[in-house]
N, C-alpha and C. Protein backbone atom coordinates (compact mmCIF):
# COMPACT_ATOMS: atom_id res chain seq x y z
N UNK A 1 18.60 -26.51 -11.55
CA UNK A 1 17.61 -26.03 -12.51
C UNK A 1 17.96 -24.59 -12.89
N UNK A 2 18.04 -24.79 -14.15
CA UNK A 2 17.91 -22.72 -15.12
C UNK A 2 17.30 -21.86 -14.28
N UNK A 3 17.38 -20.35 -14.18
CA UNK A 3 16.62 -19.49 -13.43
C UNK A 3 16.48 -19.06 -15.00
N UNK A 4 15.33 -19.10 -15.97
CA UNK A 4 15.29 -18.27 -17.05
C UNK A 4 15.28 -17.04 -17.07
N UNK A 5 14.53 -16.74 -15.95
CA UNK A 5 13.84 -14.81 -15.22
C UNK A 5 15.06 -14.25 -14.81
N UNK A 6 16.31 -14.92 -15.04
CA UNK A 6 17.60 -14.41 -14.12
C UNK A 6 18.09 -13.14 -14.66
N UNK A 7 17.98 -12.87 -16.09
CA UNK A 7 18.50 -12.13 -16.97
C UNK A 7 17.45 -10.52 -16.84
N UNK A 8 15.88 -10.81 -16.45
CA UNK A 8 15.11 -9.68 -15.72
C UNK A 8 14.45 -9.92 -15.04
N UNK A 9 15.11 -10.38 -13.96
CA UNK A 9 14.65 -9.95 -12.40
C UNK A 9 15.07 -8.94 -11.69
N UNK A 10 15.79 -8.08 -12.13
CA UNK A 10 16.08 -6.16 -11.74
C UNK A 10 14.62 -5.77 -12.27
N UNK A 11 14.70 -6.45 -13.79
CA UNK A 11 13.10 -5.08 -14.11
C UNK A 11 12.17 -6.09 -13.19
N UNK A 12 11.68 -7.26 -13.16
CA UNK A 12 10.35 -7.50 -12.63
C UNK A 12 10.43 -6.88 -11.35
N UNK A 13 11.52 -6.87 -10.00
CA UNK A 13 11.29 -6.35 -8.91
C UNK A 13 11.12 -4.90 -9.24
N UNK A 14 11.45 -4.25 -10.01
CA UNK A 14 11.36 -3.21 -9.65
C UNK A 14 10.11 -2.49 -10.35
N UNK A 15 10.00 -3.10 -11.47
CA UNK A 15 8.13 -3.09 -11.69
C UNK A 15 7.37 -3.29 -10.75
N UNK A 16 7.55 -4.13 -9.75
CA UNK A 16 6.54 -4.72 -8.96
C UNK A 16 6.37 -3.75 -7.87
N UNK A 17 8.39 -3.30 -7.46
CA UNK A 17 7.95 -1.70 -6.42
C UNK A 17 7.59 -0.90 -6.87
N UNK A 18 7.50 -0.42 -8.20
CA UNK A 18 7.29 0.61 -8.56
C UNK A 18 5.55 0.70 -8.53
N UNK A 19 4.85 -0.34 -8.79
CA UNK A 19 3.39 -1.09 -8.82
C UNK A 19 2.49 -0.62 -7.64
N UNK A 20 3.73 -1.16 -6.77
CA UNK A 20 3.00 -0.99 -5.19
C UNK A 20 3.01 0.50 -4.69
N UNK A 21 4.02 0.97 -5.04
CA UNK A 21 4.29 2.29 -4.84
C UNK A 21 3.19 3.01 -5.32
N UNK A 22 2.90 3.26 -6.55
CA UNK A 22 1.83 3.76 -7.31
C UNK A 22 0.39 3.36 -5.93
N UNK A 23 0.15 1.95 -5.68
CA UNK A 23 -1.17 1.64 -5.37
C UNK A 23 -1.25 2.81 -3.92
N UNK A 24 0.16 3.21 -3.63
CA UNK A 24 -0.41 4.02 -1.86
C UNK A 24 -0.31 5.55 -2.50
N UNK A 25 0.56 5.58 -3.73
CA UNK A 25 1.01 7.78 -4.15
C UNK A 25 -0.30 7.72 -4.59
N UNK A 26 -1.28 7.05 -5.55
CA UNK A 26 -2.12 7.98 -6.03
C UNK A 26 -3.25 7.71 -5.45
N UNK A 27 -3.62 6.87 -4.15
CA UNK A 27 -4.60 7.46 -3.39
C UNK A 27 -4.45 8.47 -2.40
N UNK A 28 -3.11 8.79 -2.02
CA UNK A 28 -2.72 9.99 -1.02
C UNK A 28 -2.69 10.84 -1.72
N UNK A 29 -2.54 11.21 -3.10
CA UNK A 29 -2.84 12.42 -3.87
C UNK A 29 -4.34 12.59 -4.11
N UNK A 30 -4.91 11.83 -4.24
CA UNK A 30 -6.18 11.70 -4.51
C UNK A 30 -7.35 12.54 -2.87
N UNK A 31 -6.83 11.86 -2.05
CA UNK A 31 -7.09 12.17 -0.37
C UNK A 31 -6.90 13.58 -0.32
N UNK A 32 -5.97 14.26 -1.17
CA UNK A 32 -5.85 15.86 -0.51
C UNK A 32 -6.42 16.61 -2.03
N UNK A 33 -7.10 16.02 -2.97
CA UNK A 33 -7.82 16.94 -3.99
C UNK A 33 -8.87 16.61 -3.79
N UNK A 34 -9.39 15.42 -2.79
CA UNK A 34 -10.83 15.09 -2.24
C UNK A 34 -10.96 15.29 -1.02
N UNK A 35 -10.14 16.14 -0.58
CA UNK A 35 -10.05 16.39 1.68
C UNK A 35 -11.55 16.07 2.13
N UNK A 36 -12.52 17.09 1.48
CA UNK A 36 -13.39 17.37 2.41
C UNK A 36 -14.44 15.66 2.34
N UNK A 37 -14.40 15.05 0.69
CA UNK A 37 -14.69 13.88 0.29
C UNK A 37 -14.56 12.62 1.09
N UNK A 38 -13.09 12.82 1.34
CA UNK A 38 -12.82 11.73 2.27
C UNK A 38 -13.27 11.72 3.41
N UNK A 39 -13.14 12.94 3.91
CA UNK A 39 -13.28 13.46 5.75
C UNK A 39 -14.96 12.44 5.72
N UNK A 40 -15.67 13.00 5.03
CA UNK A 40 -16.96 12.26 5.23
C UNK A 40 -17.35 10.74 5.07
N UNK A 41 -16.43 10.26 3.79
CA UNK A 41 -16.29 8.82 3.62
C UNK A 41 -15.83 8.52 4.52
N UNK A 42 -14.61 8.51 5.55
CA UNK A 42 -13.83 8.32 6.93
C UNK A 42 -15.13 7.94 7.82
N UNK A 43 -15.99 8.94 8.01
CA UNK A 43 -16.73 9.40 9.20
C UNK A 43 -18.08 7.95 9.08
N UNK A 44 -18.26 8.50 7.50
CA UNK A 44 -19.64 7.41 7.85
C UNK A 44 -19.13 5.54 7.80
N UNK A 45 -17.97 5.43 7.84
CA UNK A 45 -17.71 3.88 8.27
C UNK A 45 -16.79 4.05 9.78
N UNK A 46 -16.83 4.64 10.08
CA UNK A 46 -16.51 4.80 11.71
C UNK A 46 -15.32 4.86 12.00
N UNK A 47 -14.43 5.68 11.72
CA UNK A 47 -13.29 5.71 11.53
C UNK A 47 -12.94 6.78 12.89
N UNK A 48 -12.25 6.79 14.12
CA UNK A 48 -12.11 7.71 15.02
C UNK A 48 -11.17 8.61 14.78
N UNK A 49 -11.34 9.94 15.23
CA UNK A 49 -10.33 10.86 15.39
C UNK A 49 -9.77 11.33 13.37
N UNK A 50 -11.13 11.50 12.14
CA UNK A 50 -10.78 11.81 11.10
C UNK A 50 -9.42 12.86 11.01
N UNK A 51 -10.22 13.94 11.57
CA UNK A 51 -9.08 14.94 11.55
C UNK A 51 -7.52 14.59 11.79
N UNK A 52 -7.29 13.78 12.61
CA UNK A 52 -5.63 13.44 12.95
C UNK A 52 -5.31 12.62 12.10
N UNK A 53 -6.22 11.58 11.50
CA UNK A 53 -5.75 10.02 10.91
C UNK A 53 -5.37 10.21 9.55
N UNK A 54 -6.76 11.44 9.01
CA UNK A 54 -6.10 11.48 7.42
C UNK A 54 -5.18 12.24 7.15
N UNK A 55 -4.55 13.40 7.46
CA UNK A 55 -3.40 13.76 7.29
C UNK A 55 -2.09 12.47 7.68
N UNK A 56 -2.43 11.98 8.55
CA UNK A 56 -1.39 11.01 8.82
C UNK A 56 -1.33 9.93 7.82
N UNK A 57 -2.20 9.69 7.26
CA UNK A 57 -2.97 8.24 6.45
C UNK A 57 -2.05 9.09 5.16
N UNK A 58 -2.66 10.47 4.66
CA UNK A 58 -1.58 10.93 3.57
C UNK A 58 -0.18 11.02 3.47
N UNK A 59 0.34 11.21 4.39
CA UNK A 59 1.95 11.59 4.54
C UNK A 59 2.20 9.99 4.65
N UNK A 60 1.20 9.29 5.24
CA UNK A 60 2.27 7.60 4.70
C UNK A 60 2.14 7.13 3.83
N UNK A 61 0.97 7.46 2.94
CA UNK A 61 0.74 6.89 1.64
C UNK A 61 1.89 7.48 0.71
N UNK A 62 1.64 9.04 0.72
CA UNK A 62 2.60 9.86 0.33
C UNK A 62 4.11 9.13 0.27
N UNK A 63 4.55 9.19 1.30
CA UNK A 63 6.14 9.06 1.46
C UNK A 63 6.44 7.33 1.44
N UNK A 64 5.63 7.05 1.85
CA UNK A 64 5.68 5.40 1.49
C UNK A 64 5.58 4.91 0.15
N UNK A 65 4.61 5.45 -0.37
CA UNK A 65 4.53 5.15 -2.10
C UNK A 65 5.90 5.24 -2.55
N UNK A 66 6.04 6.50 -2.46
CA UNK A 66 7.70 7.68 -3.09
C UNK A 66 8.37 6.41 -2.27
N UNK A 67 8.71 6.03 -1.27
CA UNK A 67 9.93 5.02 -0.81
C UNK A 67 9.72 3.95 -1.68
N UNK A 68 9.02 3.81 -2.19
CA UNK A 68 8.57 2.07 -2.32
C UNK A 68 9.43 2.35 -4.09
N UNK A 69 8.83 3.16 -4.26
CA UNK A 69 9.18 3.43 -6.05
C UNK A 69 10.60 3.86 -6.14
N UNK A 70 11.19 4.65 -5.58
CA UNK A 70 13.06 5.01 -5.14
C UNK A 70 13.75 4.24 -4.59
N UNK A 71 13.05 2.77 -3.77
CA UNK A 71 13.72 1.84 -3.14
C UNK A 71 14.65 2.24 -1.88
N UNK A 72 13.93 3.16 -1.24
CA UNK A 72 14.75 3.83 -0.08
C UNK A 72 13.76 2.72 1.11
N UNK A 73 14.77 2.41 1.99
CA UNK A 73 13.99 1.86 3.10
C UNK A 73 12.98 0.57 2.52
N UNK A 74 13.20 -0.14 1.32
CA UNK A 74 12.45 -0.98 1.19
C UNK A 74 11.60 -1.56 2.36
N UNK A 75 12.48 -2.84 2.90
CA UNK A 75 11.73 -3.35 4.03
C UNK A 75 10.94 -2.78 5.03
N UNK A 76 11.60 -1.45 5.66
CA UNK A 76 10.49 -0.94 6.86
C UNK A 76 9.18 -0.33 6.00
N UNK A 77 9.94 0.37 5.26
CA UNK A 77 8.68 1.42 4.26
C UNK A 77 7.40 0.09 4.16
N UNK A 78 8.01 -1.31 3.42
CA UNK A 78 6.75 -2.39 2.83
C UNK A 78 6.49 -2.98 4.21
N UNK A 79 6.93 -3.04 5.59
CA UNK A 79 5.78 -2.92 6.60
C UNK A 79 5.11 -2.29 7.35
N UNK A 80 5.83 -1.02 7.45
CA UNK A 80 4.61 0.17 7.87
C UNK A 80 3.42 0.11 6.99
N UNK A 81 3.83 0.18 5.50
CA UNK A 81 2.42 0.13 4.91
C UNK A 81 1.82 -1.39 4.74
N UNK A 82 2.01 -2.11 4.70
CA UNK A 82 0.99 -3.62 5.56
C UNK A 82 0.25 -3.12 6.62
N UNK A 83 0.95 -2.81 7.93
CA UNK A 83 0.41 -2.30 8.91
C UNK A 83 -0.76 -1.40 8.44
N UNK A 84 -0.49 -0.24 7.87
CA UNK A 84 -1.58 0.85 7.21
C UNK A 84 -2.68 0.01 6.57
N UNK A 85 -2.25 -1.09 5.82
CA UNK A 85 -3.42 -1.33 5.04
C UNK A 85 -4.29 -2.32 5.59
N UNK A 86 -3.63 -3.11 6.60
CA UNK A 86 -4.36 -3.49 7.37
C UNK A 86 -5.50 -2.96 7.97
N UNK A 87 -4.88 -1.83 9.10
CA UNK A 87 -6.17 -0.99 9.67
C UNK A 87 -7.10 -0.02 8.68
N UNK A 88 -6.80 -0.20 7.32
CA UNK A 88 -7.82 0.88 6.25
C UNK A 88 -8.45 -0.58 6.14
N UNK A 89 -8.08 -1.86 6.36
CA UNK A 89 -8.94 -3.02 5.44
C UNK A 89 -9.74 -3.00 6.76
N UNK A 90 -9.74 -3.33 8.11
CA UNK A 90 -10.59 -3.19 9.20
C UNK A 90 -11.33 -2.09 9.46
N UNK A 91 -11.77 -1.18 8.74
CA UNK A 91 -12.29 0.38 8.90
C UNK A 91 -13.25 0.52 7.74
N UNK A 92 -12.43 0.26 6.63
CA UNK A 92 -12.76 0.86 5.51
C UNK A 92 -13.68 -0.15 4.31
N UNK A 93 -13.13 -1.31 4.61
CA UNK A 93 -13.62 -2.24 4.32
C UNK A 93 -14.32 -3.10 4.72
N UNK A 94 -15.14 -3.13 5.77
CA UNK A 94 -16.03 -3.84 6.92
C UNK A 94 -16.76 -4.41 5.88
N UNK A 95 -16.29 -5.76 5.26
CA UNK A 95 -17.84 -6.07 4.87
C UNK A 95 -18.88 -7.08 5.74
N UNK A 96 -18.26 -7.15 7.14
CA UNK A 96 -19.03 -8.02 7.89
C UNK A 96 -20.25 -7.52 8.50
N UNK A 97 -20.07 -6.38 8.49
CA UNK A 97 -21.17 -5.35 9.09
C UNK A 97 -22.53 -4.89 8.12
N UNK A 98 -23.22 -3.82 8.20
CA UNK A 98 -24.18 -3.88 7.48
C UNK A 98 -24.63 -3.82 5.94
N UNK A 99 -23.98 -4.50 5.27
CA UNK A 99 -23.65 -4.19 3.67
C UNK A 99 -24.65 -5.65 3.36
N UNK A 100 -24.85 -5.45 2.54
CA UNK A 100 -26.02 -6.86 1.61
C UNK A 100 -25.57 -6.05 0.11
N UNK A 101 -26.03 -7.19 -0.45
CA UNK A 101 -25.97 -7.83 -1.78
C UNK A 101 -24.65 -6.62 -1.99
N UNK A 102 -24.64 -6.13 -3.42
CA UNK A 102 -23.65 -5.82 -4.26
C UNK A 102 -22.74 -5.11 -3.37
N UNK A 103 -22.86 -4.19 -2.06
CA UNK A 103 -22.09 -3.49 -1.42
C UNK A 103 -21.40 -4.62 -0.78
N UNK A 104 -22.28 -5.20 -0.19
CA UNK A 104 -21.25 -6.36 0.66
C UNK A 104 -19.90 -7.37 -0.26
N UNK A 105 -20.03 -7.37 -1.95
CA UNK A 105 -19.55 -7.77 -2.34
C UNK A 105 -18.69 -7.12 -2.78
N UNK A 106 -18.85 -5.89 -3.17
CA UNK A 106 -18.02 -4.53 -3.54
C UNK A 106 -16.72 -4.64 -2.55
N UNK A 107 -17.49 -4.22 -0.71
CA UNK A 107 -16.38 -4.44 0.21
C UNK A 107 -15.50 -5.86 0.33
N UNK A 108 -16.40 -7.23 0.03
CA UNK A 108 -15.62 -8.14 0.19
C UNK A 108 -14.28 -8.43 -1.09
N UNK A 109 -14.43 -7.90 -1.57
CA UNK A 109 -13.75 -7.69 -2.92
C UNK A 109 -12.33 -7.12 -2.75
N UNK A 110 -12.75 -5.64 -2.19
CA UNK A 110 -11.87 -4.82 -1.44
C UNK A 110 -11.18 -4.99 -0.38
N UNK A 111 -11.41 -6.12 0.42
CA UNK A 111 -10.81 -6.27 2.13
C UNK A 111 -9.82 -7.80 1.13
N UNK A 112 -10.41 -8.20 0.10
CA UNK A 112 -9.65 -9.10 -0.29
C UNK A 112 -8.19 -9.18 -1.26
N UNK A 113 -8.57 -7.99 -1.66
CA UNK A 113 -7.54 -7.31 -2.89
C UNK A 113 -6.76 -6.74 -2.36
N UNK A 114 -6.77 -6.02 -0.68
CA UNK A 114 -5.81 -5.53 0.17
C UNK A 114 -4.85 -6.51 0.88
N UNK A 115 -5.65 -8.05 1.16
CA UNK A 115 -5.10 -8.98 1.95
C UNK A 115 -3.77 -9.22 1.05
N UNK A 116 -4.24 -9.37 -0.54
CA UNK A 116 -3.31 -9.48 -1.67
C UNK A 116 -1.91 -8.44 -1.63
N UNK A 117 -2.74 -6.96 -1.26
CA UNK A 117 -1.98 -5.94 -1.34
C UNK A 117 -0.37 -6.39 -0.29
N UNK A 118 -1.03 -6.57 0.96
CA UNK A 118 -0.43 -7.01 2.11
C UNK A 118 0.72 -8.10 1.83
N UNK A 119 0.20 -9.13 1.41
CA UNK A 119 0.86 -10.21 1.10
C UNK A 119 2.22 -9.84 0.09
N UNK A 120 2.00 -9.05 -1.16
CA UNK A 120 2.85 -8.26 -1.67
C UNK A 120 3.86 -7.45 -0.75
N UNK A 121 3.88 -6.84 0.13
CA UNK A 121 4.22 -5.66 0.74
C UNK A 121 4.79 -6.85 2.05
N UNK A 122 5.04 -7.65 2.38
CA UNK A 122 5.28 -8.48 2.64
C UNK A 122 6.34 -9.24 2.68
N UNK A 123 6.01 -9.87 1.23
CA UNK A 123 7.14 -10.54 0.67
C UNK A 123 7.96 -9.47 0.08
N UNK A 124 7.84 -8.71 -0.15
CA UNK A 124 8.86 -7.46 -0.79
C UNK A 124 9.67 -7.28 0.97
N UNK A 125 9.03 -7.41 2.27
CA UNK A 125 10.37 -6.85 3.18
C UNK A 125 11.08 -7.85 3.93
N UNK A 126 10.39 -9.40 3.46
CA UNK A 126 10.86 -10.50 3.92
C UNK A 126 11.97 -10.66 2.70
N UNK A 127 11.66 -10.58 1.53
CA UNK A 127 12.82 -10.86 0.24
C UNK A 127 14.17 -10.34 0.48
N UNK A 128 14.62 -10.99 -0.76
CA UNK A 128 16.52 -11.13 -0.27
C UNK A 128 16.67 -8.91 -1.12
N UNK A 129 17.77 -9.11 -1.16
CA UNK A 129 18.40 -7.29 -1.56
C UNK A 129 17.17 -6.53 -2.42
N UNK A 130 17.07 -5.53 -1.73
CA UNK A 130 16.34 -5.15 -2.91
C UNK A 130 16.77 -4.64 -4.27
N UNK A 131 17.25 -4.71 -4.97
CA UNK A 131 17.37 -4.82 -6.45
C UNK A 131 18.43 -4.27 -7.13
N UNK A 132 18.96 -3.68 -8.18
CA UNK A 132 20.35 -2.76 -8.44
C UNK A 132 19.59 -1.97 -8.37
N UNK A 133 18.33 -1.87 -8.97
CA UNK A 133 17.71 -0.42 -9.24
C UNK A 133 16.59 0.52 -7.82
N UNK A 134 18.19 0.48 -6.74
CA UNK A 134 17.40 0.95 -5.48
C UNK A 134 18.32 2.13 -4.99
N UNK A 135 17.54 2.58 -4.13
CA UNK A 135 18.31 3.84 -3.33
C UNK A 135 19.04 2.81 -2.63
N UNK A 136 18.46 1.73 -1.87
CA UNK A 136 18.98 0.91 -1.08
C UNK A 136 20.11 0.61 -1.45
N UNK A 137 20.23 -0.15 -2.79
CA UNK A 137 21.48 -0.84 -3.31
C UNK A 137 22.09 -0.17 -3.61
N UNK A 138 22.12 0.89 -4.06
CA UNK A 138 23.39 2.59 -4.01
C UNK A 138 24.03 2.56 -2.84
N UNK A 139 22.82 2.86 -1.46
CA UNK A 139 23.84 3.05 -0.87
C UNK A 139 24.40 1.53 0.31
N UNK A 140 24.35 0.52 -0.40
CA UNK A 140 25.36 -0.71 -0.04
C UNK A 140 26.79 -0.91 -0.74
N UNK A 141 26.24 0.08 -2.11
CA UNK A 141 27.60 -0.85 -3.15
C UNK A 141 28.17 0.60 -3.31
């Protein structure tokens, strides 16, 4: 059978890292022009040890995004951040806990759109090369 997509499947993968990339840079930019914002959003869904986690939570969003979009480290970069978004979807997204009507749906929305996120981030470090248009594939070829 034809692969029709054969001719752009460089741009779709690399739209798609570039996609994901975006979804972790501009909430870690966002996290340090809202520090004190977050620190409190963190706190009131029970998040332990704010002070250590969100600087850490930034520098992986940060440098993980930037990997994901330069194609450096594809695979580890797209499961450290699974891992990450995992524990922000168990924290941050609790909608099992005390939320009713529209909040509970707001969060279920959100713990579901991450599972998506995940699943993406995923198959991007289970997938075959990552693309011509990578740091990766520079430095293979």
């Amino acid at each position: 059978m034809e692969n029709r997509l054969a001719p752009i499947q460089p741009l779709i993968g690399v739209t798609g890292r570039i996609l994901l990339g975006l979804y972790f840079l501009l909430p870690g930019i966002s996290k340090i022009t809202g520090f004190e914002g977050t620190i409190q959003y963190m706190e009131v869904h029970g998040v332990p040890a704010v002070a250590a986690l969100l600087p850490i939570t930034i520098v992986l969003q940060l440098g993980g995004g930037a990997a994901l979009i330069a194609g450096w480290q594809i695979r580890a970069t797209a499961l450290m951040l699974a891992g990450m978004t995992l524990v922000i979807n168990v924290f941050m997204h609790d909608f099992w806990n005390v939320y009713e009507g529209l909040s509970q749906q707001h969060e279920t929305q959100n713990f579901v759109k991450n599972l998506a996120i995940m699943a993406g981030l995923l198959a991007l470090a289970a997938g075959p090369a990552s693309g011509r248009w990578s740091l990766d594939q520079r430095n293979q070829g």
